[in-house]
PDB file of N, CA and C in Angstrom:
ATOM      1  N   UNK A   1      -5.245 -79.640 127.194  1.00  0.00           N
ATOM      2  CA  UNK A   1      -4.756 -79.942 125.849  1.00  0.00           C
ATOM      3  C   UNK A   1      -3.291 -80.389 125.907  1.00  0.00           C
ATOM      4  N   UNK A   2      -2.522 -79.772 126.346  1.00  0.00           N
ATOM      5  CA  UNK A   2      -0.870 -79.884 126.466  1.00  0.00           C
ATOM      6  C   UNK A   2      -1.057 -81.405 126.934  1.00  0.00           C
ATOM      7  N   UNK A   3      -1.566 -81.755 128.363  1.00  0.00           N
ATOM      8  CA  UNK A   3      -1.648 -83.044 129.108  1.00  0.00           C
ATOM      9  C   UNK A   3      -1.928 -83.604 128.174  1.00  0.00           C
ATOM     10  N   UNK A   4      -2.921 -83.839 127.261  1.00  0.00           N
ATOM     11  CA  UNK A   4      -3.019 -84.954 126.468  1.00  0.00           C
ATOM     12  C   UNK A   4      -1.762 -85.158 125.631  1.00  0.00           C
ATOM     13  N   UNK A   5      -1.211 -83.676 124.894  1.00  0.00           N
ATOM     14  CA  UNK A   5      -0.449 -84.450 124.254  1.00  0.00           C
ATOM     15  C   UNK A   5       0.940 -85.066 125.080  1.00  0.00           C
ATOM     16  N   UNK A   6       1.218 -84.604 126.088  1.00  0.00           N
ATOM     17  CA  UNK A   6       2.264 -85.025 127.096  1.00  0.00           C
ATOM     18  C   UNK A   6       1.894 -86.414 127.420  1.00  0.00           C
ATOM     19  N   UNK A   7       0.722 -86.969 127.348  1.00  0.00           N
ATOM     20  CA  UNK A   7       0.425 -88.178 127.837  1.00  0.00           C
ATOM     21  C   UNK A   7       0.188 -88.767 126.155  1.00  0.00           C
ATOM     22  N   UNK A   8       0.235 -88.285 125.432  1.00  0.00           N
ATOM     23  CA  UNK A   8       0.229 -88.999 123.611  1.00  0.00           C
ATOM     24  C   UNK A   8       1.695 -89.057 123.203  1.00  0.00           C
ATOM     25  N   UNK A   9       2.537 -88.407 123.455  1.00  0.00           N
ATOM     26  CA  UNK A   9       4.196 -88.406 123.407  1.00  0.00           C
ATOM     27  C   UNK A   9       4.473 -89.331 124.024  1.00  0.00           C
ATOM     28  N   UNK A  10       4.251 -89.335 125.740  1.00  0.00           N
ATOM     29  CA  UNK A  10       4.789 -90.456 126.318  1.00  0.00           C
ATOM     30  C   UNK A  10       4.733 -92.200 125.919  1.00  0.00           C
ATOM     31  N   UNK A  11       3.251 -91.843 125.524  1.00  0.00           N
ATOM     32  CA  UNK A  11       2.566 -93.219 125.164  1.00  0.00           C
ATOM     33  C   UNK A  11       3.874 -93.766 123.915  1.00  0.00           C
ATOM     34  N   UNK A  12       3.538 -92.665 122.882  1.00  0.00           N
ATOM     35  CA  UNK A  12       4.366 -93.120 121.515  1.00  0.00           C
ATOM     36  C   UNK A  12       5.408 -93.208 121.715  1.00  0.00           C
ATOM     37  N   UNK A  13       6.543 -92.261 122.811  1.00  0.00           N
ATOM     38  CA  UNK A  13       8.082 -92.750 123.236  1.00  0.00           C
ATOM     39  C   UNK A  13       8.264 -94.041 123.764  1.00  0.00           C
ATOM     40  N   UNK A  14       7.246 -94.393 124.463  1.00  0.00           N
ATOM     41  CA  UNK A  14       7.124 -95.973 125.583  1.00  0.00           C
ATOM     42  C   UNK A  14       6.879 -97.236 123.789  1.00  0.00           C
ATOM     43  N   UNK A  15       6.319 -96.598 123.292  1.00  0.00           N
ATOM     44  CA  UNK A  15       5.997 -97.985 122.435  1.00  0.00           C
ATOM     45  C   UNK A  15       6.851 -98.092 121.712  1.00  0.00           C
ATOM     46  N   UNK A  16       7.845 -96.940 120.816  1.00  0.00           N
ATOM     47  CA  UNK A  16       8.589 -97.018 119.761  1.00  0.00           C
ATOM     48  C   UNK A  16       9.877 -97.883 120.886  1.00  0.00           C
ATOM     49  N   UNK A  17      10.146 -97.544 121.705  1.00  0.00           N
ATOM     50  CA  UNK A  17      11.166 -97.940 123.232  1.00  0.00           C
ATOM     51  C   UNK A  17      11.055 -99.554 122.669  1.00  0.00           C
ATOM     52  N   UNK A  18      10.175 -99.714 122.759  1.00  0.00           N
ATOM     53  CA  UNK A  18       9.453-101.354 123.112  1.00  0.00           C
ATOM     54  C   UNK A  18       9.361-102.003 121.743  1.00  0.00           C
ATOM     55  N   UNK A  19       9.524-101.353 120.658  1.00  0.00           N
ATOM     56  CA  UNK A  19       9.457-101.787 119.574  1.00  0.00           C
ATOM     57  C   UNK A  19      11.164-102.091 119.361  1.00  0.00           C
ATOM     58  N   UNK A  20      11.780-100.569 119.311  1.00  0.00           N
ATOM     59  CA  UNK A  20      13.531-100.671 119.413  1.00  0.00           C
ATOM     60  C   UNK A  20      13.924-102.097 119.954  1.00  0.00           C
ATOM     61  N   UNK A  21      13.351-101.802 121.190  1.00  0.00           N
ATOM     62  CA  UNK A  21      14.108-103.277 122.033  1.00  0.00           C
ATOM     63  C   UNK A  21      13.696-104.671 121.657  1.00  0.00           C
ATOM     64  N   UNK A  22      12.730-104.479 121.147  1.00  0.00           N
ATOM     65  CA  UNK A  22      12.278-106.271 120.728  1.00  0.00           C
ATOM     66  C   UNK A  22      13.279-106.257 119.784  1.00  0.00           C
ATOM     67  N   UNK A  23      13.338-105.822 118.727  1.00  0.00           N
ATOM     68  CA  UNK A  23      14.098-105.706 117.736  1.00  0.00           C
ATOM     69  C   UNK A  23      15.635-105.980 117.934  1.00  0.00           C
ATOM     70  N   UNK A  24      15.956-105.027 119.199  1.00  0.00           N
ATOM     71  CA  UNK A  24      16.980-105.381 119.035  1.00  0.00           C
ATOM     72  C   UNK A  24      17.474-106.633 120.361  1.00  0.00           C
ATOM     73  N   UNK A  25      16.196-107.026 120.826  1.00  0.00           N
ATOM     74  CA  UNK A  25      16.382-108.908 121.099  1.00  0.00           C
ATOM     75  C   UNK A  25      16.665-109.028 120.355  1.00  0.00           C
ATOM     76  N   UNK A  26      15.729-109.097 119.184  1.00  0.00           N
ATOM     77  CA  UNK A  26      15.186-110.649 118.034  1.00  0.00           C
ATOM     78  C   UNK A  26      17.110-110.381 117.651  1.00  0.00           C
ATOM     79  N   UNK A  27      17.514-109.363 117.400  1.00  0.00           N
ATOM     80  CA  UNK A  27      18.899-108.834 117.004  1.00  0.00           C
ATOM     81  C   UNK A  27      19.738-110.233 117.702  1.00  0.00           C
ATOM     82  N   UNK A  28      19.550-109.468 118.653  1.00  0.00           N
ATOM     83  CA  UNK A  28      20.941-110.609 119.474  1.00  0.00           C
ATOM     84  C   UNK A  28      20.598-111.878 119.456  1.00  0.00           C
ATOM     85  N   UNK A  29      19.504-112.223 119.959  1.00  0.00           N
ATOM     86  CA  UNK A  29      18.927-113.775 119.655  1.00  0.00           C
ATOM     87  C   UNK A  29      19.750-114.523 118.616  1.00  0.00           C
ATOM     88  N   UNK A  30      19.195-113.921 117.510  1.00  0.00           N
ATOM     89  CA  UNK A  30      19.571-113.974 115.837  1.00  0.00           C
ATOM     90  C   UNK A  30      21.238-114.330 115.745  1.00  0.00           C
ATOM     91  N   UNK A  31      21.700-113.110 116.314  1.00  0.00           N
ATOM     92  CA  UNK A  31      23.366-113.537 116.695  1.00  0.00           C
ATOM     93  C   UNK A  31      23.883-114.681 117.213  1.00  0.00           C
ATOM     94  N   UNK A  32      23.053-114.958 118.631  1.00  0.00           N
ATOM     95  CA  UNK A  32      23.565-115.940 119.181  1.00  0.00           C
ATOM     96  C   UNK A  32      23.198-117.163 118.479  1.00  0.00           C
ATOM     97  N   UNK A  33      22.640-117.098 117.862  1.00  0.00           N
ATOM     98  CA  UNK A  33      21.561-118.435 117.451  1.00  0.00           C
ATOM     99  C   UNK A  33      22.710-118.913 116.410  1.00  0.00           C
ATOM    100  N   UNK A  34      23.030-117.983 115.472  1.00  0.00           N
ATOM    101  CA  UNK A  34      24.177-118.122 114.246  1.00  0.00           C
ATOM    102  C   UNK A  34      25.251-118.513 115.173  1.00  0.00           C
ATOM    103  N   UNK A  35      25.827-117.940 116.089  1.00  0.00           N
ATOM    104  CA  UNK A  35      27.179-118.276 116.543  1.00  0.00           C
ATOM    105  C   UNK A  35      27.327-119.526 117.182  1.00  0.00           C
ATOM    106  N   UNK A  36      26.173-120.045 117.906  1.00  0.00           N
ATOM    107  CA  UNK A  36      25.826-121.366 118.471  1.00  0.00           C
ATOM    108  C   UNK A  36      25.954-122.181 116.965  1.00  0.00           C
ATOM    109  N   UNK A  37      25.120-122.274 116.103  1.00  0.00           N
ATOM    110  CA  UNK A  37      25.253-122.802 114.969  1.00  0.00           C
ATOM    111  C   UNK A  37      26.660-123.341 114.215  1.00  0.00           C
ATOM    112  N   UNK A  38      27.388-121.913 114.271  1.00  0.00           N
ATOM    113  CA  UNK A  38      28.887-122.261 114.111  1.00  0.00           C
ATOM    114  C   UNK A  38      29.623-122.657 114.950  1.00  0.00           C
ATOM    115  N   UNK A  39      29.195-123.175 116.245  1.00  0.00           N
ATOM    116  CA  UNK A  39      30.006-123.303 116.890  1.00  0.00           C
ATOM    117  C   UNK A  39      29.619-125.097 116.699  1.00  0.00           C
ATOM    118  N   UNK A  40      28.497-125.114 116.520  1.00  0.00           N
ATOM    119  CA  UNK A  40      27.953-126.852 116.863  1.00  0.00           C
ATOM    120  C   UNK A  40      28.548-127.452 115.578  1.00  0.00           C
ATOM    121  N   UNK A  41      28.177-126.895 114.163  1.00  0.00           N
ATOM    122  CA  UNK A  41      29.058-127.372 113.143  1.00  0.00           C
ATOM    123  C   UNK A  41      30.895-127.510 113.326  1.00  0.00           C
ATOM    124  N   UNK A  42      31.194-126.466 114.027  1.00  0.00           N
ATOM    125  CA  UNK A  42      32.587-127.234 114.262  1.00  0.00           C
ATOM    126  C   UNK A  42      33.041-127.775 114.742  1.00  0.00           C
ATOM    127  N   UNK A  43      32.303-128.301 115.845  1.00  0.00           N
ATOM    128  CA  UNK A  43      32.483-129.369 116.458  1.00  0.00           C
ATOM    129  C   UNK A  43      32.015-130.361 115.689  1.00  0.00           C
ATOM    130  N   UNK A  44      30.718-130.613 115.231  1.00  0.00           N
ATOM    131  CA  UNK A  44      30.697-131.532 114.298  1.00  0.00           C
ATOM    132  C   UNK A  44      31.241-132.056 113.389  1.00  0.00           C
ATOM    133  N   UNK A  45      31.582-131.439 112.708  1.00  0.00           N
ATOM    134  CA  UNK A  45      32.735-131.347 111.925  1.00  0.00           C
ATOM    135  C   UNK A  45      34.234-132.435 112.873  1.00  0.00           C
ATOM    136  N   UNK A  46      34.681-131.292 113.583  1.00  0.00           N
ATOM    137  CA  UNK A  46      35.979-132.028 114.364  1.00  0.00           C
ATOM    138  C   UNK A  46      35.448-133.653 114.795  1.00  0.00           C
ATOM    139  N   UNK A  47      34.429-133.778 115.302  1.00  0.00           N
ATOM    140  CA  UNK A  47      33.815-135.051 115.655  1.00  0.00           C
ATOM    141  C   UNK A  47      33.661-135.550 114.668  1.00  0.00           C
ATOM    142  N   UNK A  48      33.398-135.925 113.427  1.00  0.00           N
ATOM    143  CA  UNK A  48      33.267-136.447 112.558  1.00  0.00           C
ATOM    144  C   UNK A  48      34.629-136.922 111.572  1.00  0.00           C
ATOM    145  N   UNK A  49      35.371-135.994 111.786  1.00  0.00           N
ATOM    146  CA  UNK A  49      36.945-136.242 111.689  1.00  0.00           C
ATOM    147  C   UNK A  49      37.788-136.849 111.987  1.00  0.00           C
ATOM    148  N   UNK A  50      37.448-136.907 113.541  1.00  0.00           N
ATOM    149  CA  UNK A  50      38.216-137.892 114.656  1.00  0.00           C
ATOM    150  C   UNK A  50      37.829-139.334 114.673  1.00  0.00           C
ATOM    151  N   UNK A  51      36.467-139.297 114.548  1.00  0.00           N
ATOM    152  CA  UNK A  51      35.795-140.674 114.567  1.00  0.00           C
ATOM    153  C   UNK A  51      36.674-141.399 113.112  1.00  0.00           C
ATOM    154  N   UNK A  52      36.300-140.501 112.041  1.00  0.00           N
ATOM    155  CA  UNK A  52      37.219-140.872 110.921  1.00  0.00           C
ATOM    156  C   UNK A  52      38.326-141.859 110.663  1.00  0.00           C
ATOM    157  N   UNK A  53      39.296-141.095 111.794  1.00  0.00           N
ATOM    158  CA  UNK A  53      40.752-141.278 111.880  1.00  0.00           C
ATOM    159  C   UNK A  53      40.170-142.561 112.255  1.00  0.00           C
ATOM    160  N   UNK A  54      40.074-142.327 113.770  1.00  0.00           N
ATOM    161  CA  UNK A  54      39.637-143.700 114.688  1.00  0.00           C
ATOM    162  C   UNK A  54      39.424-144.892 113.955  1.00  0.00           C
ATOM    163  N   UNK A  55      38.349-144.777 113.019  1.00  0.00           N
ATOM    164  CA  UNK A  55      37.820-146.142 112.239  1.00  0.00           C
ATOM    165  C   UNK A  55      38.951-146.464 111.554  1.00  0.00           C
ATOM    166  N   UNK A  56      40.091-145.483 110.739  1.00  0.00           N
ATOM    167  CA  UNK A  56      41.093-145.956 109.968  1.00  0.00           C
ATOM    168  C   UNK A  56      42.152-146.335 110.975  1.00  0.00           C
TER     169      UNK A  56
END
């Protein structure tokens, strides 16, 4: 009886583990994904500025 539940704990510690951590991928992903974002708009931005000048 105990073994099972020692082996039903483990199971549910291993999955909630695995749930935490996707999560807290999708987390950082999510981060990086935004910060890449801001980073490409400001450059875009600056590039679009310069070209600006340039043409004037």
């Amino acid at each position: 009886m105990l073994n099972l539940v020692m082996k039903w704990n483990k199971c549910f510690i291993s999955s909630f583990v695995c749930k935490v951590s996707k999560f807290y991928i999708f987390q950082k992903v999510l981060f990086l994904l935004r910060y890449l974002f801001i980073v490409i708009d400001c450059c875009f931005l600056f590039l679009l500025q310069t070209s600006h000048w340039s043409n004037c």
